[in-house]
Protein backbone atom coordinates (compact mmCIF):
# COMPACT_ATOMS: atom_id res chain seq x y z
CA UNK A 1 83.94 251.49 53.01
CA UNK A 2 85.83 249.57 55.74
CA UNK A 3 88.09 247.22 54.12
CA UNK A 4 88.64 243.85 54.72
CA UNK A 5 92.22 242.92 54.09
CA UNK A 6 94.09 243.38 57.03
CA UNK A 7 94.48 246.93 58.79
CA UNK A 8 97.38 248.85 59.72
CA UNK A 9 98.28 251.89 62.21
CA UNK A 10 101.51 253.29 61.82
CA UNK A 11 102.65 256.01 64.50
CA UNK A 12 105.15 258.97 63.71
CA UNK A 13 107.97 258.84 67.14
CA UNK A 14 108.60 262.26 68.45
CA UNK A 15 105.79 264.64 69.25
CA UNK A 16 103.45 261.88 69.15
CA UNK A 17 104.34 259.21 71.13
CA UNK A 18 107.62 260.81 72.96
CA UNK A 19 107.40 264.00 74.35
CA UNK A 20 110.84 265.61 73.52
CA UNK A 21 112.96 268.50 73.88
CA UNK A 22 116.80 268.94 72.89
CA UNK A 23 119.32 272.32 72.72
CA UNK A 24 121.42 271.43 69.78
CA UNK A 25 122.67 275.43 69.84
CA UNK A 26 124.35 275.11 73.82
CA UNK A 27 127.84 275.70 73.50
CA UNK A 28 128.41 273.16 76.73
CA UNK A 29 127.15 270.23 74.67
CA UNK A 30 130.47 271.20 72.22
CA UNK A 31 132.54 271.84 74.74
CA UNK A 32 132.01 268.23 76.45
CA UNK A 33 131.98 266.58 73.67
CA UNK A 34 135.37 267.64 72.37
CA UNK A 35 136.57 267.13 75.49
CA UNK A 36 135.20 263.31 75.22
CA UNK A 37 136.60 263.00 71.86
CA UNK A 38 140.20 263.79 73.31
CA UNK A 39 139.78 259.89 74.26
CA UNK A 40 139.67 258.88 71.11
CA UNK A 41 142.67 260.36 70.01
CA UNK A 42 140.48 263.19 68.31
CA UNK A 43 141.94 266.66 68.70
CA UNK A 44 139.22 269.33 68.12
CA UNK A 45 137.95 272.56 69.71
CA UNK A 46 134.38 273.34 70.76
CA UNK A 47 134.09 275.97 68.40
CA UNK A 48 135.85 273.86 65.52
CA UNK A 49 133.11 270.86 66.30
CA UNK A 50 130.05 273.29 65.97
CA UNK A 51 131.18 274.56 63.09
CA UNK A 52 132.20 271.19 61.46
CA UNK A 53 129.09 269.23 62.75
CA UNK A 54 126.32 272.05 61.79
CA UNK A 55 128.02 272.33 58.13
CA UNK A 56 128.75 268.72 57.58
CA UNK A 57 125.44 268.08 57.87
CA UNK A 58 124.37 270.68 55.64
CA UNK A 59 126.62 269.61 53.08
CA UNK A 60 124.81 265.74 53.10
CA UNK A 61 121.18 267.87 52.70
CA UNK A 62 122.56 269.73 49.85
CA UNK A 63 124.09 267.15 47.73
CA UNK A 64 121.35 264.61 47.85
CA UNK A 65 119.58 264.26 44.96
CA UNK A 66 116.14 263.84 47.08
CA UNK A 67 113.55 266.66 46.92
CA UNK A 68 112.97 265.94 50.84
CA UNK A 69 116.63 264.83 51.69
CA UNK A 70 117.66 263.18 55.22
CA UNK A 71 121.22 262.88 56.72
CA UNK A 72 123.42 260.26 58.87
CA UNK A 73 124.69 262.03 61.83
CA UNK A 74 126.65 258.72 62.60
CA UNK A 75 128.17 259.45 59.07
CA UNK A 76 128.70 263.03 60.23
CA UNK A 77 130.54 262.31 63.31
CA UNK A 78 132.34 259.67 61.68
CA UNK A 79 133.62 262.54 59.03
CA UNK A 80 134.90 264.80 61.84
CA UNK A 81 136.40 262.30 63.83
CA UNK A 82 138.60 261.06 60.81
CA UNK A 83 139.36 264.64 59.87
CA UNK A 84 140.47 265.81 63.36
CA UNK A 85 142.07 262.62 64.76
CA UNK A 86 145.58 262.89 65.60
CA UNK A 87 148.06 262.61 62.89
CA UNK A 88 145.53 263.45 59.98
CA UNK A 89 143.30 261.27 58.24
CA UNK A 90 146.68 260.54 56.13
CA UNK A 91 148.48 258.61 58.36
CA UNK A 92 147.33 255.13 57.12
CA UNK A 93 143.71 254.58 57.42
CA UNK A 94 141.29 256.59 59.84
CA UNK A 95 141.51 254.04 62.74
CA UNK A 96 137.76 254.04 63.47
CA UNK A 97 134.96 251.36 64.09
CA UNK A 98 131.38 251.78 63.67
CA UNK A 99 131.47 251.21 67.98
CA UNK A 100 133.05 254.55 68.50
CA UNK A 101 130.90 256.73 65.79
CA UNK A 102 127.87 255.05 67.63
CA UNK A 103 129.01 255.77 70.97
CA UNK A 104 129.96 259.34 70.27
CA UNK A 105 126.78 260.10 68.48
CA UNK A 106 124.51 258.66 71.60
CA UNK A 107 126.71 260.82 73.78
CA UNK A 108 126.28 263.75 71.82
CA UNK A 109 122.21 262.81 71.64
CA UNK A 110 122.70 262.79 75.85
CA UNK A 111 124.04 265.96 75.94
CA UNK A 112 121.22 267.65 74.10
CA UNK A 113 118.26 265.95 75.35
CA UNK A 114 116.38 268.58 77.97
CA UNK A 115 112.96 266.65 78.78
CA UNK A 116 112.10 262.91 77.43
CA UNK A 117 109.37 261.06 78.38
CA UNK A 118 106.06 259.11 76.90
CA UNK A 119 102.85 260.57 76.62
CA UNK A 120 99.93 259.63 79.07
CA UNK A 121 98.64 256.30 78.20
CA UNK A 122 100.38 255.60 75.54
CA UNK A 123 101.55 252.11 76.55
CA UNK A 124 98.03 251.02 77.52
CA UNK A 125 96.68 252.28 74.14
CA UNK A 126 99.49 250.72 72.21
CA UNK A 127 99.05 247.06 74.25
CA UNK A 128 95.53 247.35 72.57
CA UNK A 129 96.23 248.33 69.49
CA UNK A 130 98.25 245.90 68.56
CA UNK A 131 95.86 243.11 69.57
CA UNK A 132 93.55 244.46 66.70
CA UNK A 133 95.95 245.76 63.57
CA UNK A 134 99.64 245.52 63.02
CA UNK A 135 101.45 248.31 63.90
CA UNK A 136 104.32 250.40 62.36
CA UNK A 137 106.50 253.03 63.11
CA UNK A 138 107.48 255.76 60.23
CA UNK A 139 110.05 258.61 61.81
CA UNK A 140 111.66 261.52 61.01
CA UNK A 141 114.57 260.20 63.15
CA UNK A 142 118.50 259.15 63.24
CA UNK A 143 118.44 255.65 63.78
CA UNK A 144 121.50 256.02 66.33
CA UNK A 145 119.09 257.75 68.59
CA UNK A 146 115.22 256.31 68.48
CA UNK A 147 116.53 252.95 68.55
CA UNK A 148 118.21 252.93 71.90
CA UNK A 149 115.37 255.57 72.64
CA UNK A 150 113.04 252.71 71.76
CA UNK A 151 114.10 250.76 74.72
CA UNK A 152 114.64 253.25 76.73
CA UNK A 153 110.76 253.99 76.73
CA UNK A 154 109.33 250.53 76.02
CA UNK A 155 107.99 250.83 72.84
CA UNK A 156 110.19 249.23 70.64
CA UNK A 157 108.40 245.71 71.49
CA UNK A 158 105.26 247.41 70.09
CA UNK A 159 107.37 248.12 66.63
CA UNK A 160 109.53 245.78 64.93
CA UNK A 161 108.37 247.31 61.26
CA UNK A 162 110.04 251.21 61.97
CA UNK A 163 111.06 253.53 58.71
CA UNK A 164 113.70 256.07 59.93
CA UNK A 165 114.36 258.50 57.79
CA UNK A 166 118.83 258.57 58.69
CA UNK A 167 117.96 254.65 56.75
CA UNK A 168 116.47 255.55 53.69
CA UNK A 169 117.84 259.22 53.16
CA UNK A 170 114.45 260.90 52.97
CA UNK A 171 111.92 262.43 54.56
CA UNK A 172 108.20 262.98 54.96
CA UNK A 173 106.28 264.25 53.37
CA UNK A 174 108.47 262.37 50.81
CA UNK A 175 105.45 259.15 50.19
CA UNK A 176 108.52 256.44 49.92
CA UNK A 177 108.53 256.19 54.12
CA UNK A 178 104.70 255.26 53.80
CA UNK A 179 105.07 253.17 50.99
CA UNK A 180 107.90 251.15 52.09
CA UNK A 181 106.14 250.95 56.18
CA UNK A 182 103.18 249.71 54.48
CA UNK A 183 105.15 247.15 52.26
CA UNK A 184 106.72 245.32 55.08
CA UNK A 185 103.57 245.24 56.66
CA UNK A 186 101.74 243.47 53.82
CA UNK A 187 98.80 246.31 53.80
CA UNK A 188 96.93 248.46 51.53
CA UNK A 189 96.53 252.51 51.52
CA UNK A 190 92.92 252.10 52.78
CA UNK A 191 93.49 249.84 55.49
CA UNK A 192 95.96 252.24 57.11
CA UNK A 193 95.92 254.92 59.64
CA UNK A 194 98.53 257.44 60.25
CA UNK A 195 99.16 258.95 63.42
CA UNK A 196 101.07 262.17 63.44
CA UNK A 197 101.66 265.76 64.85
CA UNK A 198 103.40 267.66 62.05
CA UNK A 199 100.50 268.13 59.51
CA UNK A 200 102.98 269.91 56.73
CA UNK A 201 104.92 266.24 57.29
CA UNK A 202 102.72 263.60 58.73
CA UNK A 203 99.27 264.55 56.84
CA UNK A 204 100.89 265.88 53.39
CA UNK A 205 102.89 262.62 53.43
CA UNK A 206 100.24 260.11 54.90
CA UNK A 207 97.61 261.86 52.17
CA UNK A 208 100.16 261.45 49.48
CA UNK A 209 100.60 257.70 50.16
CA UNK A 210 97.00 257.62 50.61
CA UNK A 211 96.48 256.56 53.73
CA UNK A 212 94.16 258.21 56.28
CA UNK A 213 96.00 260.74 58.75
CA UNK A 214 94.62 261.20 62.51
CA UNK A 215 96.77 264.34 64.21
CA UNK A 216 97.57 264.38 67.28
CA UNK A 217 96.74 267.47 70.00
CA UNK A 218 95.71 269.26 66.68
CA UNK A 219 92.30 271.00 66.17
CA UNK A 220 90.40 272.38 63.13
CA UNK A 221 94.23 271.80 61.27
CA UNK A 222 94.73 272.08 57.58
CA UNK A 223 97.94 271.87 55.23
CA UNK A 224 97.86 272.86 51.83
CA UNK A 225 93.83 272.12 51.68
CA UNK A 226 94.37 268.89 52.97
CA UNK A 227 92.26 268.74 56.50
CA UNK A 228 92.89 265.04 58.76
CA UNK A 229 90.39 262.75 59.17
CA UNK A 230 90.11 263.21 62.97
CA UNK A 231 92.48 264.97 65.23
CA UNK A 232 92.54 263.73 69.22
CA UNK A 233 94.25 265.32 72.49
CA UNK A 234 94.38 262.10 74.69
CA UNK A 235 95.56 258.70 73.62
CA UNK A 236 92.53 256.73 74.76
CA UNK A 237 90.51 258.64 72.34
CA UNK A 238 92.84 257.36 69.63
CA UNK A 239 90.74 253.92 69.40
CA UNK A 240 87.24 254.79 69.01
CA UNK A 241 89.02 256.89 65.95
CA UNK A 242 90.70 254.23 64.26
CA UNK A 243 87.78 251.46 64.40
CA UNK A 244 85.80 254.45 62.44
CA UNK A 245 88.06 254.55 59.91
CA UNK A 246 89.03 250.99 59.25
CA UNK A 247 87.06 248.67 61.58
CA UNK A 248 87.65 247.43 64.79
């Protein structure tokens, strides 16, 4: 049955609507960073900043209490920084603002992006879209990156409602992202569409919310015995999918 209350379509970030790649493991990216950090009075080798970043954050997974825990990188870098700063985090407060956590953690972002760009169409479809239902955004994401990212690829007009995991501390297929996207939208389970990539995240999580779940450039998938209710390959098939589910 196609409801009647009002509808809802809320898009997963990267992989569906950005087409990204990014080299966390290339020793350069460490090595310019540090060197950056030197400017901020933050004395740390590349090796001693790969090994502090990669087990900081493991150390924030591990000691959340979540089942599907999410970490803070700005909260990581922050850590390091005060740590390695010049004259020791004992020397009367760490010395920091939230300006040069953000800042370091955008450059780091920088230095490990490899390809970034929109999908085909996706601005066109969107510009639609959003004439018809209200629109969300619910991401796996730090919020330090997609929201510059947002600008950076026009789409953050298209999404004032956006659940970011680094925010909340969790992560799909955790339901609470769904929930909570389709709370500040004022909609129901039925009335909303997910769009995803990542079936053991976006349909397991979308399903467990219950919502319907359309994957993106996925065919015949299934998760767990959970199979989407459409899958599509180009973005202006997206529409024809979505007034099937819940109505034009």
């Amino acid at each position: 049955m196609i409801p009647t209350s009002p509808r809802a379509i809320f898009f997963d970030l990267y992989g569906t609507l950005i087409d990204i790649r990014t080299d966390e493991d290339d020793p350069w990216v460490y090595a310019t960073l540090a060197e950056y950090l030197g400017y901020w009075g933050v004395s740390i080798t590349p090796a001693e900043l790969a090994r502090e970043y990669r087990a900081r954050v493991r150390t924030h997974l591990e000691r959340s209490p979540e089942r599907f825990p999410e970490v803070d990188v700005s909260v990581v870098f922050r850590e390091i920084m005060t740590q390695y700063r010049r004259g020791g985090p004992g020397d009367g407060g760490d010395g920091l603002d939230t300006t040069q956590t953000i800042a370091v953690s955008m450059l780091f972002r920088t230095l490990t992006r490899r390809y970034f760009a929109t999908f085909p169409d996706v601005h066109q479809v969107l510009e639609r879209l959003r004439a018809k239902y209200r629109i969300g955004l619910i991401s796996d994401a730090q919020w330090v990156f997609t929201e510059p990212e947002l600008e950076i690829a026009d789409l953050a007009r298209y999404f004032p409602v956006r659940v970011l995991s680094s925010r909340i501390g969790v992560k799909k297929p955790s339901p609470r992202p769904f929930v909570q996207a389709m709370h500040a939208l004022g909609v129901t389970p039925e009335a909303s569409v997910y769009v995803g990539d990542n079936p053991p995240r976006d349909l397991a999580g979308a399903r467990g919310a219950g919502m319907y779940c359309v994957i993106f450039r996925g065919e015949n998938v299934q998760y767990s015995g959970l199979v989407p209710d459409a899958c599509f390959h180009a973005y202006p098939e997206l529409e024809a999918i979505v007034e099937a589910l819940i109505g034009a």
